[in-house]
N, C-alpha and C. Protein backbone atom coordinates (compact mmCIF):
# COMPACT_ATOMS: atom_id res chain seq x y z
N UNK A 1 0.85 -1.18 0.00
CA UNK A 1 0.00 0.00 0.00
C UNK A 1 0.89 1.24 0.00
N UNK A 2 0.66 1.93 -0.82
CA UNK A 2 1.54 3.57 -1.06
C UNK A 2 0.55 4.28 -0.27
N UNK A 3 0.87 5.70 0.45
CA UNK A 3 0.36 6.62 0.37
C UNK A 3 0.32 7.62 -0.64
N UNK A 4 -0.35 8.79 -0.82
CA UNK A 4 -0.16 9.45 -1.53
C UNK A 4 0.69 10.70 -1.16
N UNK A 5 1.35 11.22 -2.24
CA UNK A 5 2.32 12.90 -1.42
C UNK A 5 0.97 13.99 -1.37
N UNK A 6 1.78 14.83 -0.06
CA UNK A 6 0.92 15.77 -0.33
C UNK A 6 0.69 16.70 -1.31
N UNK A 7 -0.19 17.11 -1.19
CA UNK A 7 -0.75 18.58 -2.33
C UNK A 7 0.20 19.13 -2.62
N UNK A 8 0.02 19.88 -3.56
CA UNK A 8 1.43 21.24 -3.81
C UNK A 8 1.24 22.29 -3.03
N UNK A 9 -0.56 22.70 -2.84
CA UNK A 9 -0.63 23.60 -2.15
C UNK A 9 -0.50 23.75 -0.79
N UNK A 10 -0.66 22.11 -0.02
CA UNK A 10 -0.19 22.13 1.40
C UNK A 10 1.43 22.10 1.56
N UNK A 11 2.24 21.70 0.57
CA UNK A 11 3.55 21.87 0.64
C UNK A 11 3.92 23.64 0.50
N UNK A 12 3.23 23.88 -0.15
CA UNK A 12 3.26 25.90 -0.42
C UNK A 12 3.24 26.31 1.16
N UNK A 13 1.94 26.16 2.00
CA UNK A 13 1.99 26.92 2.87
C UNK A 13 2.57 26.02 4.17
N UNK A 14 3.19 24.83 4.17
CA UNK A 14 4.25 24.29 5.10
C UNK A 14 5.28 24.87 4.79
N UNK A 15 5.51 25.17 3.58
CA UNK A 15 7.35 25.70 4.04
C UNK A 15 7.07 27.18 3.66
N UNK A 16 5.98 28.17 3.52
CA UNK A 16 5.90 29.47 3.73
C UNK A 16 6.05 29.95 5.11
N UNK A 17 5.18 28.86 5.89
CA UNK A 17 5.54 29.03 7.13
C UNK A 17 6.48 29.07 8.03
N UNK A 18 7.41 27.69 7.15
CA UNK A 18 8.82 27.33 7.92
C UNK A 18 9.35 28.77 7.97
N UNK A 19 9.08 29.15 6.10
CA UNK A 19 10.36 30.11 6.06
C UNK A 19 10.07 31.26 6.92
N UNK A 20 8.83 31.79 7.12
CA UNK A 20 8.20 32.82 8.05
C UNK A 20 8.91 32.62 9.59
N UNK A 21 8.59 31.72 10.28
CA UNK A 21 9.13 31.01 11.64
C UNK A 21 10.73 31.52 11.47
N UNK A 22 11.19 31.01 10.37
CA UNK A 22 13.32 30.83 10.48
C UNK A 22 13.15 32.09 10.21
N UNK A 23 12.46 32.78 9.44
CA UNK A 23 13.32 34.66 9.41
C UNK A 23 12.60 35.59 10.46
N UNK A 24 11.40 35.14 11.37
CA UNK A 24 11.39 35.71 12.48
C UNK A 24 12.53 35.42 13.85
N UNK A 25 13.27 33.94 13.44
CA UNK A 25 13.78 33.15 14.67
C UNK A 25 15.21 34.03 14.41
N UNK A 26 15.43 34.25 13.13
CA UNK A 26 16.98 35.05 12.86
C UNK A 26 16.98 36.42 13.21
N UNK A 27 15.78 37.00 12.90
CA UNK A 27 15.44 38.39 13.58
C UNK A 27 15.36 38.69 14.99
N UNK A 28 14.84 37.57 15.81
CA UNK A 28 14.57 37.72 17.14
C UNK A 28 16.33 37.56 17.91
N UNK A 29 16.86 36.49 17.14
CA UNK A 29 18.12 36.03 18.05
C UNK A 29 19.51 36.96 17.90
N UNK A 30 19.57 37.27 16.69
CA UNK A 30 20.43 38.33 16.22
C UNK A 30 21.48 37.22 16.21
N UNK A 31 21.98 36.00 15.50
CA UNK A 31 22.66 35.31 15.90
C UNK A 31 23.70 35.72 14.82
N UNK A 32 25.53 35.81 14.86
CA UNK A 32 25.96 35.60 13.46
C UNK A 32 27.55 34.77 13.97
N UNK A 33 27.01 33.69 14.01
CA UNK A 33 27.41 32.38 13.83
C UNK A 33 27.14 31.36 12.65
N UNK A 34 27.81 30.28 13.10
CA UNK A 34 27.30 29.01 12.16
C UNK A 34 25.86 28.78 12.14
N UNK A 35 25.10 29.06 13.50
CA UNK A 35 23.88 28.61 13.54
C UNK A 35 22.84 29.63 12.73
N UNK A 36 23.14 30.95 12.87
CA UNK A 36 22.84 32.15 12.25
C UNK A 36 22.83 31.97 10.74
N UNK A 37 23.97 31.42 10.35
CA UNK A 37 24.14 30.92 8.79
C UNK A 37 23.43 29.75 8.41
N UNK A 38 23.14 28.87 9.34
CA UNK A 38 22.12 27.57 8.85
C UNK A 38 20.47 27.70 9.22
N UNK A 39 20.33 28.92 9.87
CA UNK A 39 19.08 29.45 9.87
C UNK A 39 18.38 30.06 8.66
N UNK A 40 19.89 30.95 8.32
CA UNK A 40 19.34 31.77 7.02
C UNK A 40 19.41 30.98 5.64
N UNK A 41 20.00 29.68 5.42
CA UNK A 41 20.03 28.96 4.31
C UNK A 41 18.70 28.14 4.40
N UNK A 42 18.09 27.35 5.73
CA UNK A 42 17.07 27.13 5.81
C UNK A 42 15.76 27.53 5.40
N UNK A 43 15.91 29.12 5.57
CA UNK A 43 15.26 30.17 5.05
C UNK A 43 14.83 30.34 3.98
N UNK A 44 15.94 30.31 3.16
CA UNK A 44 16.11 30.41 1.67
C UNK A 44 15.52 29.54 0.59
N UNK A 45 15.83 28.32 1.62
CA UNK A 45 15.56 26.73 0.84
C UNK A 45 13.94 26.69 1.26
N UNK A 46 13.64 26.86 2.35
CA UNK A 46 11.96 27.05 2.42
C UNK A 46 11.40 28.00 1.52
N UNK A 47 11.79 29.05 1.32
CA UNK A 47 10.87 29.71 0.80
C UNK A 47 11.11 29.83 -0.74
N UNK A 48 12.69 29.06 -1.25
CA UNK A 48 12.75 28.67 -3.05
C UNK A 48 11.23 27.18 -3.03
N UNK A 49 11.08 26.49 -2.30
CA UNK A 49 10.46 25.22 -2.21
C UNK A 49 8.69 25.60 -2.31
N UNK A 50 8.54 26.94 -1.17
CA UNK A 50 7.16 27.42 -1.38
C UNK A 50 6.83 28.15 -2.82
N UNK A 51 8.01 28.62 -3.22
CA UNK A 51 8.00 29.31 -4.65
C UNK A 51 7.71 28.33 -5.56
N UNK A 52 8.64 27.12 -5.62
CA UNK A 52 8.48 25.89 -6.20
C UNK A 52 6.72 25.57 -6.52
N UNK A 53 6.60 25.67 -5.39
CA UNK A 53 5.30 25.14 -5.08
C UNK A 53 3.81 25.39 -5.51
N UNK A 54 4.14 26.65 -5.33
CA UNK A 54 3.30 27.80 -5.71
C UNK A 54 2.87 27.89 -7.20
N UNK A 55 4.20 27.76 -7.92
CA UNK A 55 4.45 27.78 -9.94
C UNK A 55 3.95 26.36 -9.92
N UNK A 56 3.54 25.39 -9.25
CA UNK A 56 3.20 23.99 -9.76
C UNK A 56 1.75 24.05 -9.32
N UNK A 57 1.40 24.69 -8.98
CA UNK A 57 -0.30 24.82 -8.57
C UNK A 57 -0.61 26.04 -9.45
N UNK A 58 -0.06 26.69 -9.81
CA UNK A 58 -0.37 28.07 -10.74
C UNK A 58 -0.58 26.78 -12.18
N UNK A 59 0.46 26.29 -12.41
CA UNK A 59 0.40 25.69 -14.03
C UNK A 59 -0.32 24.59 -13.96
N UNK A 60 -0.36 23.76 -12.65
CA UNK A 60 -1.78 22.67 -13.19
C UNK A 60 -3.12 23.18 -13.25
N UNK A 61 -3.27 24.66 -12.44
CA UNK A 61 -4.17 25.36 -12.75
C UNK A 61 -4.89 25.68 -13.87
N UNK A 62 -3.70 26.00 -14.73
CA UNK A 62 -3.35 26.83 -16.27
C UNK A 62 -4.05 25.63 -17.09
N UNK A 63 -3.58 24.43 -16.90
CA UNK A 63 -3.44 23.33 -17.71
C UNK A 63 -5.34 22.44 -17.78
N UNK A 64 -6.09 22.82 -16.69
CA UNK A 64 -7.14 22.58 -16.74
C UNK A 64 -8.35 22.70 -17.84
N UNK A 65 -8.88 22.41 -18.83
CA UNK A 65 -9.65 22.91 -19.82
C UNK A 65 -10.84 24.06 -19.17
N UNK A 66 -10.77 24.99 -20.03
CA UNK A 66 -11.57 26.15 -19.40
C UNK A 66 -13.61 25.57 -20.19
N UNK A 67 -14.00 26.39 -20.00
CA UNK A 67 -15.45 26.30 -20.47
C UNK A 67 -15.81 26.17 -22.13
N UNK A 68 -15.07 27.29 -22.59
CA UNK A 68 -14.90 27.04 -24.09
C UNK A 68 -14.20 26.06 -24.75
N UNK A 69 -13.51 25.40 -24.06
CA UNK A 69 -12.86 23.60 -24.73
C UNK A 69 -13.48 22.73 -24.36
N UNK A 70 -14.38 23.21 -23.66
CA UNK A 70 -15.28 21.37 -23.41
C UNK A 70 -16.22 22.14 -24.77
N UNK A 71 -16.53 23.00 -24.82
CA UNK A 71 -18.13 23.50 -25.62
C UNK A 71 -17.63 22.63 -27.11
N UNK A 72 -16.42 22.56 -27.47
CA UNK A 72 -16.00 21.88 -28.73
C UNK A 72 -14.96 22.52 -29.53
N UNK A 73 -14.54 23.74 -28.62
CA UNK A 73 -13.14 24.32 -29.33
C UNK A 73 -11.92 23.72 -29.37
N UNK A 74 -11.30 23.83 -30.14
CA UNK A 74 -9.90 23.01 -29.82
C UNK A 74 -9.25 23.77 -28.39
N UNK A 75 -8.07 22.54 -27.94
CA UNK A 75 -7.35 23.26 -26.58
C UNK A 75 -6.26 24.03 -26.70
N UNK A 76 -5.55 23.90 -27.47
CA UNK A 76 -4.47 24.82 -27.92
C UNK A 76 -4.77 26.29 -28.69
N UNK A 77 -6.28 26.21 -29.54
CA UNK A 77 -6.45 27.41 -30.52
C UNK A 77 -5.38 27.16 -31.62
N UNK A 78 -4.32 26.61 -31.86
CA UNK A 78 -3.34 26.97 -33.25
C UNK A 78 -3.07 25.37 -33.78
N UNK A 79 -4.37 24.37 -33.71
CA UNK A 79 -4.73 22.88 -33.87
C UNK A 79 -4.12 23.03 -35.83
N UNK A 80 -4.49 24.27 -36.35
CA UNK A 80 -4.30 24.17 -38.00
C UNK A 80 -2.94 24.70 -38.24
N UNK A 81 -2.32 24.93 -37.65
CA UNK A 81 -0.95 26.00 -37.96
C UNK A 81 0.20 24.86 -37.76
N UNK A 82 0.71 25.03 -38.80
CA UNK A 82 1.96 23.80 -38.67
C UNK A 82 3.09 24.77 -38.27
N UNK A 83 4.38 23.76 -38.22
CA UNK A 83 5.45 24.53 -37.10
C UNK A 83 6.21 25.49 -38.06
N UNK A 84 6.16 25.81 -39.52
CA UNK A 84 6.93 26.50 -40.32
C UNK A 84 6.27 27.19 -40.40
N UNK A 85 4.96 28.21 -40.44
CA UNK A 85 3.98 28.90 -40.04
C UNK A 85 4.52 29.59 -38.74
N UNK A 86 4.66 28.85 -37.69
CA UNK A 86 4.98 29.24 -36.29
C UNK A 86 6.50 29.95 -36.34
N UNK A 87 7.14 29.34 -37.11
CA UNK A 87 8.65 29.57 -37.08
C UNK A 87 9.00 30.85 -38.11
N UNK A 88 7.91 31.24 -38.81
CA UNK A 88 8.09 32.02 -39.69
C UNK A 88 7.11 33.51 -38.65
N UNK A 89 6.53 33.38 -37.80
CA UNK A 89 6.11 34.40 -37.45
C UNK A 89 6.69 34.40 -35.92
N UNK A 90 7.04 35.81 -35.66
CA UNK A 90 8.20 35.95 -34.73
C UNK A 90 7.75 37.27 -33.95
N UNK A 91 6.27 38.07 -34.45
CA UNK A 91 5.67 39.17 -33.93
C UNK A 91 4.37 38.77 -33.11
N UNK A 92 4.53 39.28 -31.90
CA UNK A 92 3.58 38.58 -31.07
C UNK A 92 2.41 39.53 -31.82
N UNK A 93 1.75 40.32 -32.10
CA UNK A 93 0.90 40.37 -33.28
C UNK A 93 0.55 39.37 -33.89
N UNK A 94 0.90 38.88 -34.54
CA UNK A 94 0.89 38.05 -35.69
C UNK A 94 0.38 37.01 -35.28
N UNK A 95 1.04 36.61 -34.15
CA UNK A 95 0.89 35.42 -33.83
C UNK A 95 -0.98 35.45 -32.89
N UNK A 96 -1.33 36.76 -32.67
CA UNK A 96 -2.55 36.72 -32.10
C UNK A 96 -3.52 36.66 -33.46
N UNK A 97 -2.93 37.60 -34.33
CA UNK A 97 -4.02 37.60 -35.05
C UNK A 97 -4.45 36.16 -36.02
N UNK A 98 -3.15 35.56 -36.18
CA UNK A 98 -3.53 33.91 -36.57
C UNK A 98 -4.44 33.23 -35.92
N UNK A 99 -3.74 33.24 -34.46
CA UNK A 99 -5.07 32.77 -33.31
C UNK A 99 -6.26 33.28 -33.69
N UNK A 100 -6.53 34.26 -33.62
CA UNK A 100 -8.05 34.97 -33.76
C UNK A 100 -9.06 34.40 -35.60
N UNK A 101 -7.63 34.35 -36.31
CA UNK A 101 -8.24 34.48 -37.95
C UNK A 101 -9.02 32.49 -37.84
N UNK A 102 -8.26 31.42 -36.48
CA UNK A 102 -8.18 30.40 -36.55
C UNK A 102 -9.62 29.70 -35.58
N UNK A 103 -9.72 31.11 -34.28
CA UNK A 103 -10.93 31.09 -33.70
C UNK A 103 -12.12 31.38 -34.25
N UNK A 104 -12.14 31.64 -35.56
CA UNK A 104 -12.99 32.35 -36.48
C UNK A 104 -13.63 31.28 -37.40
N UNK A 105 -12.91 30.51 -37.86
CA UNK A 105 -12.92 29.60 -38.11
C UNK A 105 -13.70 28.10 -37.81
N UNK A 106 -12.60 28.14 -36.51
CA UNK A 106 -13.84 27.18 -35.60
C UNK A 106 -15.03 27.05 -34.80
N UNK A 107 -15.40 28.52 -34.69
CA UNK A 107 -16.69 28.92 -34.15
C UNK A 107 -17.76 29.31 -35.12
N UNK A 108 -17.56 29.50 -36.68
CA UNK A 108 -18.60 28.88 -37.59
C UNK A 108 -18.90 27.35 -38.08
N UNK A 109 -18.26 26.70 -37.33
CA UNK A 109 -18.32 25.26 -37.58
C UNK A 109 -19.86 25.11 -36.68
């Protein structure tokens, strides 16, 4: 029997907290020692990990189909545009208005 890991988002606010706790505990002690230095790396590493954490619940977020892709739109929007098309347009313009000329498209279907 496995368990499962936790959430991303309970890992977000466990080590937001850590890191909150270690940079009040470095503030309170005024320490500048070794221990002072493994407080503040602790620190660091908690709160790169809540950052971590945070961008992995933001993008499975992202990655969810919104309302208009179940209705029957494609999920990407650029389903007709092959990659020499893509590689040939290099103006983020361009590249919307393809999207748009392509949403146009599939919503008279």
């Amino acid at each position: 029997m496995r368990l499962p890991g936790p959430d991303a988002r309970t890992v977000a606010a466990v080590a937001a907290t850590v890191a909150v706790a270690l940079l009040v505990t470095l503030v309170l002690w005024r320490r500048q020692d070794l221990v002072g230095v493994v407080l503040a790396l602790l620190c660091v590493l908690s709160a790169t990990v809540a950052g971590v954490s945070v961008a992995a619940v933001r993008q499975r977020d992202d990655a969810e189909p919104d309302a208009a892709t179940q209705a029957g739109q494609p999920v990407d929007g650029l389903s007709g545009i092959d990659a020499d098309t893509l590689e040939t347009l290099d103006n983020l313009d361009a590249v919307r208005a393809m999207r748009e000329r392509h949403r146009g498209r599939f919503s008279d279907r």
